[in-house]
Structures are given as C-alpha cells and as structure tokens.
PDB file of N, CA and C in Angstrom:
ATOM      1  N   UNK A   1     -35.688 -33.085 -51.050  1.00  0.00           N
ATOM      2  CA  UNK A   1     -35.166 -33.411 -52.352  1.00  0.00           C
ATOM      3  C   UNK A   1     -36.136 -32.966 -53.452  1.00  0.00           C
ATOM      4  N   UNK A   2     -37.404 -33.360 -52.682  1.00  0.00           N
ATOM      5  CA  UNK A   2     -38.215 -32.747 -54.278  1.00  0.00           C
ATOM      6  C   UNK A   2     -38.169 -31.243 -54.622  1.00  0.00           C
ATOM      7  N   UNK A   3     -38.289 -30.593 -53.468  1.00  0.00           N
ATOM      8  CA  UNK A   3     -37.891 -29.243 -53.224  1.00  0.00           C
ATOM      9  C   UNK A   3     -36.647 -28.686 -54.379  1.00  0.00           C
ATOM     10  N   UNK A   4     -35.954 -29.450 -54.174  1.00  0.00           N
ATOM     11  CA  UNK A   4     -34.748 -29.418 -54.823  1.00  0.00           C
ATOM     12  C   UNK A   4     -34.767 -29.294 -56.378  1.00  0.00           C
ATOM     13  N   UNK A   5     -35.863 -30.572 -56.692  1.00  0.00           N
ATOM     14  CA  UNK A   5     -35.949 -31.197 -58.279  1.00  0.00           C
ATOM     15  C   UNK A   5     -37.166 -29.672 -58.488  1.00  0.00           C
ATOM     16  N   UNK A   6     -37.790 -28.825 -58.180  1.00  0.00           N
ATOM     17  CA  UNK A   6     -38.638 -28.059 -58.214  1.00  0.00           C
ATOM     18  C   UNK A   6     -37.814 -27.143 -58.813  1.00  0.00           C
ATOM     19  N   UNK A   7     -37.523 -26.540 -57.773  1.00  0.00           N
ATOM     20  CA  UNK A   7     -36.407 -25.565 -57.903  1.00  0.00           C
ATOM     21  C   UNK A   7     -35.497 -25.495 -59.197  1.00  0.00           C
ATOM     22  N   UNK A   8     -34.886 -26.475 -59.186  1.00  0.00           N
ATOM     23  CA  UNK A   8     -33.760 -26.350 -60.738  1.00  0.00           C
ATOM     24  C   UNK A   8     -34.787 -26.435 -61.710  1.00  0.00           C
ATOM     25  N   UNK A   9     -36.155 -27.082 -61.611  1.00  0.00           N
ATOM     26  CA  UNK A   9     -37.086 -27.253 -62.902  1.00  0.00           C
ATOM     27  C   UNK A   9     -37.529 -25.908 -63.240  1.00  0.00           C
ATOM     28  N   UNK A  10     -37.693 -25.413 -62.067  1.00  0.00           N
ATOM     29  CA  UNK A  10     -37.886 -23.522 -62.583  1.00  0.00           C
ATOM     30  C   UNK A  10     -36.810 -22.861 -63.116  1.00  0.00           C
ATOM     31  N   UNK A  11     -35.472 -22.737 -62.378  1.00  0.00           N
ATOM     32  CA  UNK A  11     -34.754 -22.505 -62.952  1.00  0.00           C
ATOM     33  C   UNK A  11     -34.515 -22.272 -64.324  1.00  0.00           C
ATOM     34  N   UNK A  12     -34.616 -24.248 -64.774  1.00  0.00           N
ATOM     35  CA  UNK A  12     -34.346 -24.159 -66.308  1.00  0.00           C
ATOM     36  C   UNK A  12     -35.555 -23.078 -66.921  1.00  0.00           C
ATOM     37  N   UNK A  13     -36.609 -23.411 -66.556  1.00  0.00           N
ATOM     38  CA  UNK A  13     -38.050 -22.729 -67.182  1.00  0.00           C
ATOM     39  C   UNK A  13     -37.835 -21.044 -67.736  1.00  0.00           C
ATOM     40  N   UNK A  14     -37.594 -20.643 -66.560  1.00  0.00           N
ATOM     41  CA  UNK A  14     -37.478 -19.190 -66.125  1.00  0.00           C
ATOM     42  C   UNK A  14     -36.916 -18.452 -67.283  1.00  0.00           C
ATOM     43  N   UNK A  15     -35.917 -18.893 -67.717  1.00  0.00           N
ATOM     44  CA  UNK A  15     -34.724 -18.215 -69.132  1.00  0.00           C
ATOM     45  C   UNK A  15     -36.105 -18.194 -70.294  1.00  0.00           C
ATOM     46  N   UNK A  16     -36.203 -19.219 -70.279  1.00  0.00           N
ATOM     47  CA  UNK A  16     -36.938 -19.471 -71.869  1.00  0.00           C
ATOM     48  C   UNK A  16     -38.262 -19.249 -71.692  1.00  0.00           C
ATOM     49  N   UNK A  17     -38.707 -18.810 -70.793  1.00  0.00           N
ATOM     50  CA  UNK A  17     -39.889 -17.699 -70.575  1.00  0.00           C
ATOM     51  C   UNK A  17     -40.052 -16.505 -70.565  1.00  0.00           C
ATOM     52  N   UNK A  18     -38.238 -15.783 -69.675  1.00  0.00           N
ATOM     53  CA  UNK A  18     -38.171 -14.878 -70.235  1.00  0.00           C
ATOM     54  C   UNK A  18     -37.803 -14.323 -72.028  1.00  0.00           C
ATOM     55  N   UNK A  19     -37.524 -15.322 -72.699  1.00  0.00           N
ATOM     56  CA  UNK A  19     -37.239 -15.132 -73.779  1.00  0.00           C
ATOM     57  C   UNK A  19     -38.109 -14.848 -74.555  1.00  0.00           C
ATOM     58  N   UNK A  20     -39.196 -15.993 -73.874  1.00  0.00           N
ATOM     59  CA  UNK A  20     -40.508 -15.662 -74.899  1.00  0.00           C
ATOM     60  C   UNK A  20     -41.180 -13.803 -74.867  1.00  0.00           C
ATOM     61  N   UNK A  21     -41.171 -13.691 -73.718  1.00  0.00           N
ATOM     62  CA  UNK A  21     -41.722 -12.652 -73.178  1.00  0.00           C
ATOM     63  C   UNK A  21     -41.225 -11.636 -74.156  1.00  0.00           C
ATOM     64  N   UNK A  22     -39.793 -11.441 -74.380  1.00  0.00           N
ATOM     65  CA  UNK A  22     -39.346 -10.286 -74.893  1.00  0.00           C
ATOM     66  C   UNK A  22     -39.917 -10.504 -76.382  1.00  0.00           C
ATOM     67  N   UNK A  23     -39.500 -12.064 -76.787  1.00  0.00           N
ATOM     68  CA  UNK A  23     -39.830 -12.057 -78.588  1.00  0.00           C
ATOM     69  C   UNK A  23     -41.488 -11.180 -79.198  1.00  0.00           C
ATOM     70  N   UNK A  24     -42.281 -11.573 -77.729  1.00  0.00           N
ATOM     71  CA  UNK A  24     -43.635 -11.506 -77.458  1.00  0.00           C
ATOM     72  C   UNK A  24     -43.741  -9.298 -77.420  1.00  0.00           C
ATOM     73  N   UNK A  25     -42.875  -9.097 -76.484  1.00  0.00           N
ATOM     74  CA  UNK A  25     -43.272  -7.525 -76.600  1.00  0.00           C
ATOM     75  C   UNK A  25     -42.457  -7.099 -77.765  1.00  0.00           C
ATOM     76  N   UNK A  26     -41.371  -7.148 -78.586  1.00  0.00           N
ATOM     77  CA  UNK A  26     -41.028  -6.932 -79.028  1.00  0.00           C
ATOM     78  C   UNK A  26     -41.706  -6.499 -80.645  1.00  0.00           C
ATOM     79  N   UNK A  27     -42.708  -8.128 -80.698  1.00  0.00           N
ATOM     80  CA  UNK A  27     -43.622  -8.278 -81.255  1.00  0.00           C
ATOM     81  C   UNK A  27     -44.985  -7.596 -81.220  1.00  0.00           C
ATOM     82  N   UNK A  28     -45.346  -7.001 -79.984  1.00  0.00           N
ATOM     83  CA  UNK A  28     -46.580  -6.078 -80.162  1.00  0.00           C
ATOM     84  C   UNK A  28     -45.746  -4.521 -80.066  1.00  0.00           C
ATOM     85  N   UNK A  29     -44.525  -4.531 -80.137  1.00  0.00           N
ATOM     86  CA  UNK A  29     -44.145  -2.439 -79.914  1.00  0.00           C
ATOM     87  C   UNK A  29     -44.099  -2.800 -81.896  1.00  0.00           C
ATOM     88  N   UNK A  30     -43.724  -3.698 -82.502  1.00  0.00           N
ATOM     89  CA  UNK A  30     -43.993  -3.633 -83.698  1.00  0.00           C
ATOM     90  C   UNK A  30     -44.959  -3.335 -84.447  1.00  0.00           C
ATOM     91  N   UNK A  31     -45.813  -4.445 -84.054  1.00  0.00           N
ATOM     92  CA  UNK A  31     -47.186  -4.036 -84.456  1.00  0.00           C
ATOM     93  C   UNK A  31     -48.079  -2.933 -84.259  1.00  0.00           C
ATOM     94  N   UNK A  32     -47.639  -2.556 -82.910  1.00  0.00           N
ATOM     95  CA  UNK A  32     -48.131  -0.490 -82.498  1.00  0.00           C
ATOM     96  C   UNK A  32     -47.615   0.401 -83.219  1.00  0.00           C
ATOM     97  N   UNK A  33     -46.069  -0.036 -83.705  1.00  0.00           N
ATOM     98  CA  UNK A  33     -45.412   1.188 -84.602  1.00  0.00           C
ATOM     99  C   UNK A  33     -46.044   1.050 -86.077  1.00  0.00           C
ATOM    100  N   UNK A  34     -46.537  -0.112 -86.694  1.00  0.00           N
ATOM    101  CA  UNK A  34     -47.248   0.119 -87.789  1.00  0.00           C
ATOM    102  C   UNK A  34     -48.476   0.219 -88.063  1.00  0.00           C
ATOM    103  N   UNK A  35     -49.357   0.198 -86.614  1.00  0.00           N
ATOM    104  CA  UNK A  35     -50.225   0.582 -86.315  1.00  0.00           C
ATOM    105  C   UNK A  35     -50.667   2.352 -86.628  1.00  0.00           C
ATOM    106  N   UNK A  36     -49.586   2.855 -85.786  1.00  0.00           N
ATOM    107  CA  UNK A  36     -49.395   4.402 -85.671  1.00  0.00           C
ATOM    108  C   UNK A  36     -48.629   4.906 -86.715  1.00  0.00           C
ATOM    109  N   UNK A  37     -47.990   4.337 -87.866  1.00  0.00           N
ATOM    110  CA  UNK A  37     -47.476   4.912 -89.119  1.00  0.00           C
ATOM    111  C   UNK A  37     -48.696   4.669 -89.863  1.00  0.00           C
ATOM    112  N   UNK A  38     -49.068   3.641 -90.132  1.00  0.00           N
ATOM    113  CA  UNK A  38     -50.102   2.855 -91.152  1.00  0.00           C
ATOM    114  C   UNK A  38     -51.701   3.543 -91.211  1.00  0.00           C
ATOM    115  N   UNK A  39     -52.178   3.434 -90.118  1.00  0.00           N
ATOM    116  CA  UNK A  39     -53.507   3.304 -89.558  1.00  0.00           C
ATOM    117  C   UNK A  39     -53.898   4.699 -89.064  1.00  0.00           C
ATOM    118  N   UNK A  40     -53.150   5.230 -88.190  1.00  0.00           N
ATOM    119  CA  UNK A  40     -53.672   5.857 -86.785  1.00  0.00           C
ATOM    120  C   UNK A  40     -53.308   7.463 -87.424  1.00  0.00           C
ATOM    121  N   UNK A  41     -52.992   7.630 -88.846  1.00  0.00           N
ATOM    122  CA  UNK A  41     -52.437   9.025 -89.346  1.00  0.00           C
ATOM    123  C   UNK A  41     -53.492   9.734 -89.647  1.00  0.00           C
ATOM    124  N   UNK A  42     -54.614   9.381 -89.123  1.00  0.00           N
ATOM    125  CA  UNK A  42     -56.547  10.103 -89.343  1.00  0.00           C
ATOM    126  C   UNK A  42     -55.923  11.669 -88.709  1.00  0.00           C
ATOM    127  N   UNK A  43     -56.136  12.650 -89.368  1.00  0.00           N
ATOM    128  CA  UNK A  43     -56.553  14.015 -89.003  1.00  0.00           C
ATOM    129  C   UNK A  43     -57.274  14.583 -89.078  1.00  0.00           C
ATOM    130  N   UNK A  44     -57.871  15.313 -87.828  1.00  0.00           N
ATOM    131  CA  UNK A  44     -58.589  16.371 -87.781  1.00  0.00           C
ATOM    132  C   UNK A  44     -58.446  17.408 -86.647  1.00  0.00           C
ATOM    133  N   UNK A  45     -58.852  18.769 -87.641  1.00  0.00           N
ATOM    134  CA  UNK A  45     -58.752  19.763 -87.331  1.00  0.00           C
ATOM    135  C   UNK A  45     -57.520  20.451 -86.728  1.00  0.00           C
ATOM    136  N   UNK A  46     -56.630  19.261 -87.870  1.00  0.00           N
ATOM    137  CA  UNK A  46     -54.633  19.784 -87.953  1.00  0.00           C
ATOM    138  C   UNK A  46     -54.465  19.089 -87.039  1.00  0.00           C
ATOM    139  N   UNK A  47     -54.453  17.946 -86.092  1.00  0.00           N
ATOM    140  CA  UNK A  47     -53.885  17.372 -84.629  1.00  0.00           C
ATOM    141  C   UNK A  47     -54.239  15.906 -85.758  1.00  0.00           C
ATOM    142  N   UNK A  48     -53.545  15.248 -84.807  1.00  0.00           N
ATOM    143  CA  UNK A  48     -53.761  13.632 -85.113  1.00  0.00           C
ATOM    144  C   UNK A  48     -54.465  13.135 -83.834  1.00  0.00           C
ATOM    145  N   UNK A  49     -55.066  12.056 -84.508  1.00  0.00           N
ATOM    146  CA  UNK A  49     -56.352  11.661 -83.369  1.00  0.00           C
ATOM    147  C   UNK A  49     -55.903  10.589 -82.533  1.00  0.00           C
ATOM    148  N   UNK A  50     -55.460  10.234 -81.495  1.00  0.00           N
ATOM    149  CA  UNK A  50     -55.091   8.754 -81.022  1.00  0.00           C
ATOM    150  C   UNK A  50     -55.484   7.695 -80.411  1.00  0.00           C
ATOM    151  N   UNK A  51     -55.781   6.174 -81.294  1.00  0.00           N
ATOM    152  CA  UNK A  51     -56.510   5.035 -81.088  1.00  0.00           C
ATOM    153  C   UNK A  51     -56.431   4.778 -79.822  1.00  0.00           C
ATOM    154  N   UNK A  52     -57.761   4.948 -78.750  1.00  0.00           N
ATOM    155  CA  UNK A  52     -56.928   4.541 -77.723  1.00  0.00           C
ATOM    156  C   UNK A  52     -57.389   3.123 -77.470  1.00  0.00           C
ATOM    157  N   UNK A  53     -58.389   2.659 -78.250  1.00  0.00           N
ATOM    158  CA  UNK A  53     -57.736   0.834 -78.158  1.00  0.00           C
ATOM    159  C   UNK A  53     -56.269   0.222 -78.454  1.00  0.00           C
ATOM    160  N   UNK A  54     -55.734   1.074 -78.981  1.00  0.00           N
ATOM    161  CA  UNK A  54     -54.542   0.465 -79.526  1.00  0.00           C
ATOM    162  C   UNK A  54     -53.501   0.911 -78.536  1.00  0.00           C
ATOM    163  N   UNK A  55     -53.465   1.979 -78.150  1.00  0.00           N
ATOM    164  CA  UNK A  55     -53.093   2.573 -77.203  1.00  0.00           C
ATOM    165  C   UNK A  55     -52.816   1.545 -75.582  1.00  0.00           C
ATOM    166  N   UNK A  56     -54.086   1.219 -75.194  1.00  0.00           N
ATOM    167  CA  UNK A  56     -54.517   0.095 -74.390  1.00  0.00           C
ATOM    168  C   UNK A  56     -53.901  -0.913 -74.614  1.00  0.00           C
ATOM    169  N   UNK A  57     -54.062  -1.807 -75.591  1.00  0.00           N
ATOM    170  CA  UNK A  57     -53.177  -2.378 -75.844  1.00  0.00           C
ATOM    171  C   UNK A  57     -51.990  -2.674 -75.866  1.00  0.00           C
ATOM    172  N   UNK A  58     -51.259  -1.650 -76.562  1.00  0.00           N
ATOM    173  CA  UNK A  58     -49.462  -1.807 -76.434  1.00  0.00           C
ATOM    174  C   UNK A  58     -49.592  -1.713 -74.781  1.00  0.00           C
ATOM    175  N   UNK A  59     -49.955  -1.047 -73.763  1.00  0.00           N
ATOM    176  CA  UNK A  59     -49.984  -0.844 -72.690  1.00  0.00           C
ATOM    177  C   UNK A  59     -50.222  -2.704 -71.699  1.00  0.00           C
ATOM    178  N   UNK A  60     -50.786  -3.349 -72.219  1.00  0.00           N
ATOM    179  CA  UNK A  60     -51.063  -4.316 -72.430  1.00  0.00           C
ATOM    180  C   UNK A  60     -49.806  -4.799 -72.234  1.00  0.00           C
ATOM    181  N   UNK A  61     -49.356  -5.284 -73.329  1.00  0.00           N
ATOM    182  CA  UNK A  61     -48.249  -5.624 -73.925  1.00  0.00           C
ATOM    183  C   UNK A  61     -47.089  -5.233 -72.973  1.00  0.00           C
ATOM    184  N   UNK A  62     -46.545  -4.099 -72.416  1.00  0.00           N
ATOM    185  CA  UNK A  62     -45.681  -3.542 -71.802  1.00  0.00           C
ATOM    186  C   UNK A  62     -46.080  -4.225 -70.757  1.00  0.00           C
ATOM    187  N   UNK A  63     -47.099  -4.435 -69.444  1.00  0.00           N
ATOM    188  CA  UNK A  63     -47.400  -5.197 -68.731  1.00  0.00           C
ATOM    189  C   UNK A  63     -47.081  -6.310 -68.623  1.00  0.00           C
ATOM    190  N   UNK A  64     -47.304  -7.431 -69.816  1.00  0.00           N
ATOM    191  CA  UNK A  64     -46.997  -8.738 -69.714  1.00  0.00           C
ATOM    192  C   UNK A  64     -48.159  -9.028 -70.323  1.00  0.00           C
ATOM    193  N   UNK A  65     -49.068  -8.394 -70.053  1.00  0.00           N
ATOM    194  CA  UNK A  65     -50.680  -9.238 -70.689  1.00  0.00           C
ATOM    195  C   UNK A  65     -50.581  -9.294 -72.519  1.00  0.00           C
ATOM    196  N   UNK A  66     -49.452 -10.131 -72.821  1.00  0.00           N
ATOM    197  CA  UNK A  66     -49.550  -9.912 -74.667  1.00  0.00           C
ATOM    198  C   UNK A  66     -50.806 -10.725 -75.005  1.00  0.00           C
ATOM    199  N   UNK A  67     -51.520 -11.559 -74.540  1.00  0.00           N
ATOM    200  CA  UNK A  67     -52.849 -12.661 -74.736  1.00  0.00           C
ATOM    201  C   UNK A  67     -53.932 -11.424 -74.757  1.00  0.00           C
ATOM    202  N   UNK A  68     -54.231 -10.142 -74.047  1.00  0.00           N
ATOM    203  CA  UNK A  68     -54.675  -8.828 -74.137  1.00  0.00           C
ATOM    204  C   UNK A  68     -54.333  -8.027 -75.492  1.00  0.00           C
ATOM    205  N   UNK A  69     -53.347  -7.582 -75.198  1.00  0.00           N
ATOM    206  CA  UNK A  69     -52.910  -6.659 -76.695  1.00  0.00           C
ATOM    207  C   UNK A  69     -52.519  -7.009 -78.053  1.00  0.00           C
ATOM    208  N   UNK A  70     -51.807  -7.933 -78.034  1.00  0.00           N
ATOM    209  CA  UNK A  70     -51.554  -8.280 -79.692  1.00  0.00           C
ATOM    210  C   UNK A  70     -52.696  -8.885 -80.531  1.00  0.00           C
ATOM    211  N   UNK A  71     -53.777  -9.513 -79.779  1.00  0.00           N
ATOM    212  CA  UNK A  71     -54.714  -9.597 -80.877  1.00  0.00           C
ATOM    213  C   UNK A  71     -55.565  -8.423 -81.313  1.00  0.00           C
ATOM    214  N   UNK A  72     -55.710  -7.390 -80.658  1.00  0.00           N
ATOM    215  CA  UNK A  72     -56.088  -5.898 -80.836  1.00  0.00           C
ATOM    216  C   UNK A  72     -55.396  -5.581 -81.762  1.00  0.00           C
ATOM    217  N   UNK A  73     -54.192  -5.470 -81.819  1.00  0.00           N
ATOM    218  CA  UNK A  73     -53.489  -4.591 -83.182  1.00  0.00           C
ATOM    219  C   UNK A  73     -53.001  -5.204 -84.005  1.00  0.00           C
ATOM    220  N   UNK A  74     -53.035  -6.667 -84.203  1.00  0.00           N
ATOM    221  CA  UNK A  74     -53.287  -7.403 -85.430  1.00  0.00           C
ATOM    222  C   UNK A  74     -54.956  -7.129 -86.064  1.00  0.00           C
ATOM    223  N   UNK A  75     -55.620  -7.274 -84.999  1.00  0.00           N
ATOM    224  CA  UNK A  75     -57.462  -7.223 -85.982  1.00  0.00           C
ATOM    225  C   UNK A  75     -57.405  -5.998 -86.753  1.00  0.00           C
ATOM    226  N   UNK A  76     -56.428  -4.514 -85.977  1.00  0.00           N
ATOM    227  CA  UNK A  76     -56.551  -3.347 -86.170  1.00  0.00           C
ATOM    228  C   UNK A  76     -55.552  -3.164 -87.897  1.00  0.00           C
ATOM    229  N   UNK A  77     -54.355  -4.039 -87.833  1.00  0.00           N
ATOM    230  CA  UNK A  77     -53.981  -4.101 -89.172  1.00  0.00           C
ATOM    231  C   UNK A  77     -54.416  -4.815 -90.185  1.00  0.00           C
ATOM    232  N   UNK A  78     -55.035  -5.639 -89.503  1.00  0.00           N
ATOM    233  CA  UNK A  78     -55.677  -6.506 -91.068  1.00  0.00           C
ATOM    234  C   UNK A  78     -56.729  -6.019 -91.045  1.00  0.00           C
ATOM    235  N   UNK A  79     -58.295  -5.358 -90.042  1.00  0.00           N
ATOM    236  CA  UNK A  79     -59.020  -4.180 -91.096  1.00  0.00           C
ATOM    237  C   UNK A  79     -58.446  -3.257 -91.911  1.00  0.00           C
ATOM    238  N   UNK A  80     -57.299  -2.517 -91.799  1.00  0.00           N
ATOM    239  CA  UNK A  80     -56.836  -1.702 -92.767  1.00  0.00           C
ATOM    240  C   UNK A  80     -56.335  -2.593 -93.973  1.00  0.00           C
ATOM    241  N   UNK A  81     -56.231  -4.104 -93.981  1.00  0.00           N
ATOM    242  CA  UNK A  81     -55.974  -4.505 -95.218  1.00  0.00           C
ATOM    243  C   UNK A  81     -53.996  -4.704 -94.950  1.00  0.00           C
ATOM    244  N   UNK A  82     -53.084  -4.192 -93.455  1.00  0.00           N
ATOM    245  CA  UNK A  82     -51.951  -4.274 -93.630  1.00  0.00           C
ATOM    246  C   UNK A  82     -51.594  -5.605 -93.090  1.00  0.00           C
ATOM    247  N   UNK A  83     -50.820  -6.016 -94.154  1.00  0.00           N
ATOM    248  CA  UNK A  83     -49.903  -7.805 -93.726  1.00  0.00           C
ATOM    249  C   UNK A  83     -49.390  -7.259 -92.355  1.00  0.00           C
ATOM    250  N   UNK A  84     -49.124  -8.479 -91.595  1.00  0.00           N
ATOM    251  CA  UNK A  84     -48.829  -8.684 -90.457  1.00  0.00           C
ATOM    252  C   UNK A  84     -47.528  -8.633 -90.600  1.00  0.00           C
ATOM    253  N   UNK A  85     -46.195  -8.231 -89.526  1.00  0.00           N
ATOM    254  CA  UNK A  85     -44.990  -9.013 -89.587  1.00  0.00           C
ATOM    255  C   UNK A  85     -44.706 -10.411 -89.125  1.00  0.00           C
ATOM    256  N   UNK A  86     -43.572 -10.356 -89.186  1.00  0.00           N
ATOM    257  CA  UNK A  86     -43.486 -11.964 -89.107  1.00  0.00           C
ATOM    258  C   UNK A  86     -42.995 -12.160 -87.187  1.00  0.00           C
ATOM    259  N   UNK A  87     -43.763 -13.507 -86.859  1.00  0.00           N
ATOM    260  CA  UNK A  87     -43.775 -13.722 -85.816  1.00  0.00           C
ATOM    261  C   UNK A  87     -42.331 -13.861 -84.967  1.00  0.00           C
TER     262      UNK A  87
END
C-alpha cells in the first residue's frame, strides 16, 4: 500500500516538474538569445567571436543543469548593464 501512496505521489509531482523544467529552459534559450544579440556581437578580423562560457552554459541548460547555466548569462547581461527578462 505504501508502494502505492509513493507511486501516485510521484505521479502527481512529475507534471509540475516537468513544467518547471520547460518554464526553466525556456528561460535560459532567452537569456542566450540576448546574450548573442546584445553582448556577444564583439568582432574581429570580420568573424564574430563566440562566448564560450555562455555557450557552456545554454548547453547547461539544454541538459537540465539550469542551477549551472542561467546564473552565467544573467551575470553576463547585467555586466553589460542589460535588464533581465522576466522570470
């Protein structure tokens, strides 16, 4: 029986974890795209150069590890001085 009460307790869990998860990557491919419009448009020698902390990061992020990547490319927009989006 407890087996039982386990089981449906994950169940319920499971949805609204995956939910978080997505709000969560959804939330760092954001912050990479204004990362790489905003920030990451440094040129030289005609090529664009690419952050690869930030890089790492979204990679991060795509994984599952968002506790890894999103604080990377938030620190990376607010040194440039860019507001954050909204959570």
């Amino acid at each position: 029986m407890r087996a039982l009460i386990i089981a449906i307790g994950l169940a319920l869990i499971a949805p609204a974890a995956s939910a978080q998860a997505n709000r969560d990557l959804a939330y760092c491919e954001r912050l990479y795209e204004m990362h790489d419009r905003y920030v990451a448009r440094i040129k030289r020698n005609g090529g664009t150069v690419r952050d690869g902390m930030a890089d790492l990061a979204v990679d991060r992020c795509r994984s599952g590890r968002f506790v890894d990547g999103i604080p990377v490319l938030e620190a990376k927009l607010q040194q440039a001085k860019i507001p954050l989006p909204d959570r």
